[in-house]
Protein backbone atom coordinates (compact mmCIF):
# COMPACT_ATOMS: atom_id res chain seq x y z
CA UNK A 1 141.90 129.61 190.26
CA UNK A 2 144.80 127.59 191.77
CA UNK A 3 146.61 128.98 195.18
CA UNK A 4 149.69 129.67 193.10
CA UNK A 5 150.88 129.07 189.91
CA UNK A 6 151.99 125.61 189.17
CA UNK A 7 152.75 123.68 186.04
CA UNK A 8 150.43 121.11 184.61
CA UNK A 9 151.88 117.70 184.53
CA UNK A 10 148.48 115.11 183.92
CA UNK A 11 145.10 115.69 183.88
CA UNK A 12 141.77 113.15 185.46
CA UNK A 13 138.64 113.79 184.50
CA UNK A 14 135.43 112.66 186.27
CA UNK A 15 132.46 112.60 183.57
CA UNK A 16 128.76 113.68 184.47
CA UNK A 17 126.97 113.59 181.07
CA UNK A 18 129.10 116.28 178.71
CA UNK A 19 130.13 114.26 174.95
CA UNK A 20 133.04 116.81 175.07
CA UNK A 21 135.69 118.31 177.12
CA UNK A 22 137.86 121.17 176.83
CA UNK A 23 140.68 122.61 179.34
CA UNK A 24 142.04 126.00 179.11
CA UNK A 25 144.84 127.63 181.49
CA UNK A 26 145.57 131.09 181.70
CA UNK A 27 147.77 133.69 184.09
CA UNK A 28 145.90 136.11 186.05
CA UNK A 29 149.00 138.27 186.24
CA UNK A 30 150.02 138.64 182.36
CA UNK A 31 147.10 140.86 180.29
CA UNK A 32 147.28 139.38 176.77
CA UNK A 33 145.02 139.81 174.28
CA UNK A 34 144.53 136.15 174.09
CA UNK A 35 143.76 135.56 178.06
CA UNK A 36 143.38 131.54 178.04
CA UNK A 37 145.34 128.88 175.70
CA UNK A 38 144.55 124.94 175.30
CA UNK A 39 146.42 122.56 177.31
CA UNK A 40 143.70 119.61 176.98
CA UNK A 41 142.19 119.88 173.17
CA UNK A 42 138.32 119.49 173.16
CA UNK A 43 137.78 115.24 173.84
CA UNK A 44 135.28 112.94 173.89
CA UNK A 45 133.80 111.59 176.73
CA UNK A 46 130.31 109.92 174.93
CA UNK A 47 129.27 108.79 171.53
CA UNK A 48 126.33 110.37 169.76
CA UNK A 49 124.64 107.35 170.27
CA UNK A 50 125.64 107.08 174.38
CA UNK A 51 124.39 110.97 174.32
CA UNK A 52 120.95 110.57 173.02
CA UNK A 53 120.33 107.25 174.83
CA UNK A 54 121.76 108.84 178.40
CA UNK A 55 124.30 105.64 178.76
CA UNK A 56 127.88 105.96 179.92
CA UNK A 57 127.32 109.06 181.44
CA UNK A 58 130.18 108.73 184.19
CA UNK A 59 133.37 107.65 182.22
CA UNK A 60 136.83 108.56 183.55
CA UNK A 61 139.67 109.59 181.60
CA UNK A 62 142.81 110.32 182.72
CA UNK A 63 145.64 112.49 180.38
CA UNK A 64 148.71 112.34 181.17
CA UNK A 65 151.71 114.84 179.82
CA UNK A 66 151.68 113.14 175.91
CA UNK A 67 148.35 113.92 175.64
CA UNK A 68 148.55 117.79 177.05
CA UNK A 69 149.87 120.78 174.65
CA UNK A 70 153.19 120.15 175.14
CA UNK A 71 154.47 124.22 175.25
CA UNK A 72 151.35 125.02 177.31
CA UNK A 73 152.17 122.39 179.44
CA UNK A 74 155.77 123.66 180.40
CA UNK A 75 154.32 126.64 181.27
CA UNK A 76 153.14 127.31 184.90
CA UNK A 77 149.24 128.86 185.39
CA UNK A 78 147.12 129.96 188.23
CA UNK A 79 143.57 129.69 185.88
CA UNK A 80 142.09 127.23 184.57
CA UNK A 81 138.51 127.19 182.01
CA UNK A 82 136.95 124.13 181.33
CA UNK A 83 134.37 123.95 178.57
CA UNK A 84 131.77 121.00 178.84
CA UNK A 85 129.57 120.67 175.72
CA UNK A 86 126.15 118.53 174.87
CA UNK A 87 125.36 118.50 171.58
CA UNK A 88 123.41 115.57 171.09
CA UNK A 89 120.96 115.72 174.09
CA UNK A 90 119.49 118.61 175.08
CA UNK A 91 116.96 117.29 177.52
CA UNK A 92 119.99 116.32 180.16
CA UNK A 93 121.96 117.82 182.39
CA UNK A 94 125.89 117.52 182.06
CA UNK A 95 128.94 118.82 183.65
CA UNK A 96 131.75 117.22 185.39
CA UNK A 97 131.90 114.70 188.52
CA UNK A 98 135.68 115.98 189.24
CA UNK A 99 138.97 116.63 187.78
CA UNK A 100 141.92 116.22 189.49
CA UNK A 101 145.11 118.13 187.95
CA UNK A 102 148.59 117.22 188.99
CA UNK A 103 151.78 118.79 188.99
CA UNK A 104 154.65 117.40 187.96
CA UNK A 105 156.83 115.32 190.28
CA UNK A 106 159.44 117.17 192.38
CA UNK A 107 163.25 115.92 191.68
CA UNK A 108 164.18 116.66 195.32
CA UNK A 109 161.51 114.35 196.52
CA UNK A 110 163.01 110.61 197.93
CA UNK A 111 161.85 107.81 195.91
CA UNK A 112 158.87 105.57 197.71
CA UNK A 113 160.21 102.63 199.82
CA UNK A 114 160.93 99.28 198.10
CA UNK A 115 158.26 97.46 198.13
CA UNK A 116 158.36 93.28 198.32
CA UNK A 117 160.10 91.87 195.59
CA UNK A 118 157.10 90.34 193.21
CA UNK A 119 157.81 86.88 191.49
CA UNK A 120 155.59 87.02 187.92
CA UNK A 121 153.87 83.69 187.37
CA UNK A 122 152.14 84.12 183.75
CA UNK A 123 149.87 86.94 184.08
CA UNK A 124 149.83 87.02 188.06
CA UNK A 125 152.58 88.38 190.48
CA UNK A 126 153.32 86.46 193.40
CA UNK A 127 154.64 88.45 196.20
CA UNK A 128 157.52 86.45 198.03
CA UNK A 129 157.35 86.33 201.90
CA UNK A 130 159.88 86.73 204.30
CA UNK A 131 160.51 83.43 206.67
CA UNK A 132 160.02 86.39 209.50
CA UNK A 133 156.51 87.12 208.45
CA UNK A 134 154.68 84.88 210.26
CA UNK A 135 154.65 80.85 210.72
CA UNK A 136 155.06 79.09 207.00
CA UNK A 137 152.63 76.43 205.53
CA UNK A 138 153.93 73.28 204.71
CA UNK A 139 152.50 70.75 202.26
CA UNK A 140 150.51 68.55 204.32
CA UNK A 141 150.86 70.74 207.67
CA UNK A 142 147.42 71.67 208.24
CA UNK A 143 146.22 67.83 208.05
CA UNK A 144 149.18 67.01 210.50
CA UNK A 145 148.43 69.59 213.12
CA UNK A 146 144.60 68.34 212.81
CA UNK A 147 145.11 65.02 212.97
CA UNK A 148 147.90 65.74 216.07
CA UNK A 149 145.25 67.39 217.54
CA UNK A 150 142.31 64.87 217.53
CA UNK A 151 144.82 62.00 218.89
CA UNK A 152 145.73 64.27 222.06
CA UNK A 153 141.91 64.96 222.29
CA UNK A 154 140.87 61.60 222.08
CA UNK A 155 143.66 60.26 224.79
């Protein structure tokens, strides 16, 4: 049960062993006859074969809004059901490391700083430096201030 309700915006999910995952939300303050609807339909975190053998028990997933129910999703809930399931092994146990759900960025909130401008070299990105940031390297200045200071040693 969340604090308040809040929409859904993107899901992460921290795997402990289950081969599938299901979130429901619901409202605590609306009775329906229906009391919990899908927002994340039932994925898979393992393959049959990664059940029975006990391998890639701990895979992260994260879903962000195109993968959510999109009219759930719009929708703002205060209780959430999350079905784990183990079909394949029945000799382990499974459940969930963590989830993490987020809500949907506020429109009043200032955009982050500006961060350094980034060059991209090829696959890389070079960050560019300010001259104030700190004394510059030359080509070749590191062998001149070495060999500038073994000549004032040696005098």
């Amino acid at each position: 049960k969340f604090e308040k309700e809040a929409q859904i915006h993107s899901i992460d999910i921290g795997n402990e062993g289950s081969a599938f995952i299901e979130i429901l939300v619901g409202n605590s303050s609306v009775v329906r006859e229906q009391d919990f609807e899908v927002i994340l339909v039932t994925s898979s975190f393992m393959s049959p074969t990664e059940s029975r053998n006990g391998t890639n028990m701990n895979r992260v997933r994260f879903f962000g809004p195109n993968l959510l129910q999109k009219n759930t999703a719009q929708e703002k809930w205060d209780r959430v059901k999350i079905v784990c399931t183990q079909p394949y092994n029945k000799n382990i146990a499974y459940g969930l490391a963590f989830v993490k759900f987020h809500s949907p960025p506020d429109k009043d909130d200032p955009l982050p700083a500006t961060s350094p401008k980034m060059t991209k070299l090829g696959q890389f990105r070079v960050k560019d430096e300010s001259p104030s940031s700190g004394p510059s390297l030359q080509p070749g200045s590191l062998f001149f201030s070495r060999e500038s200071a073994t000549k004032s040693s040696t005098s």
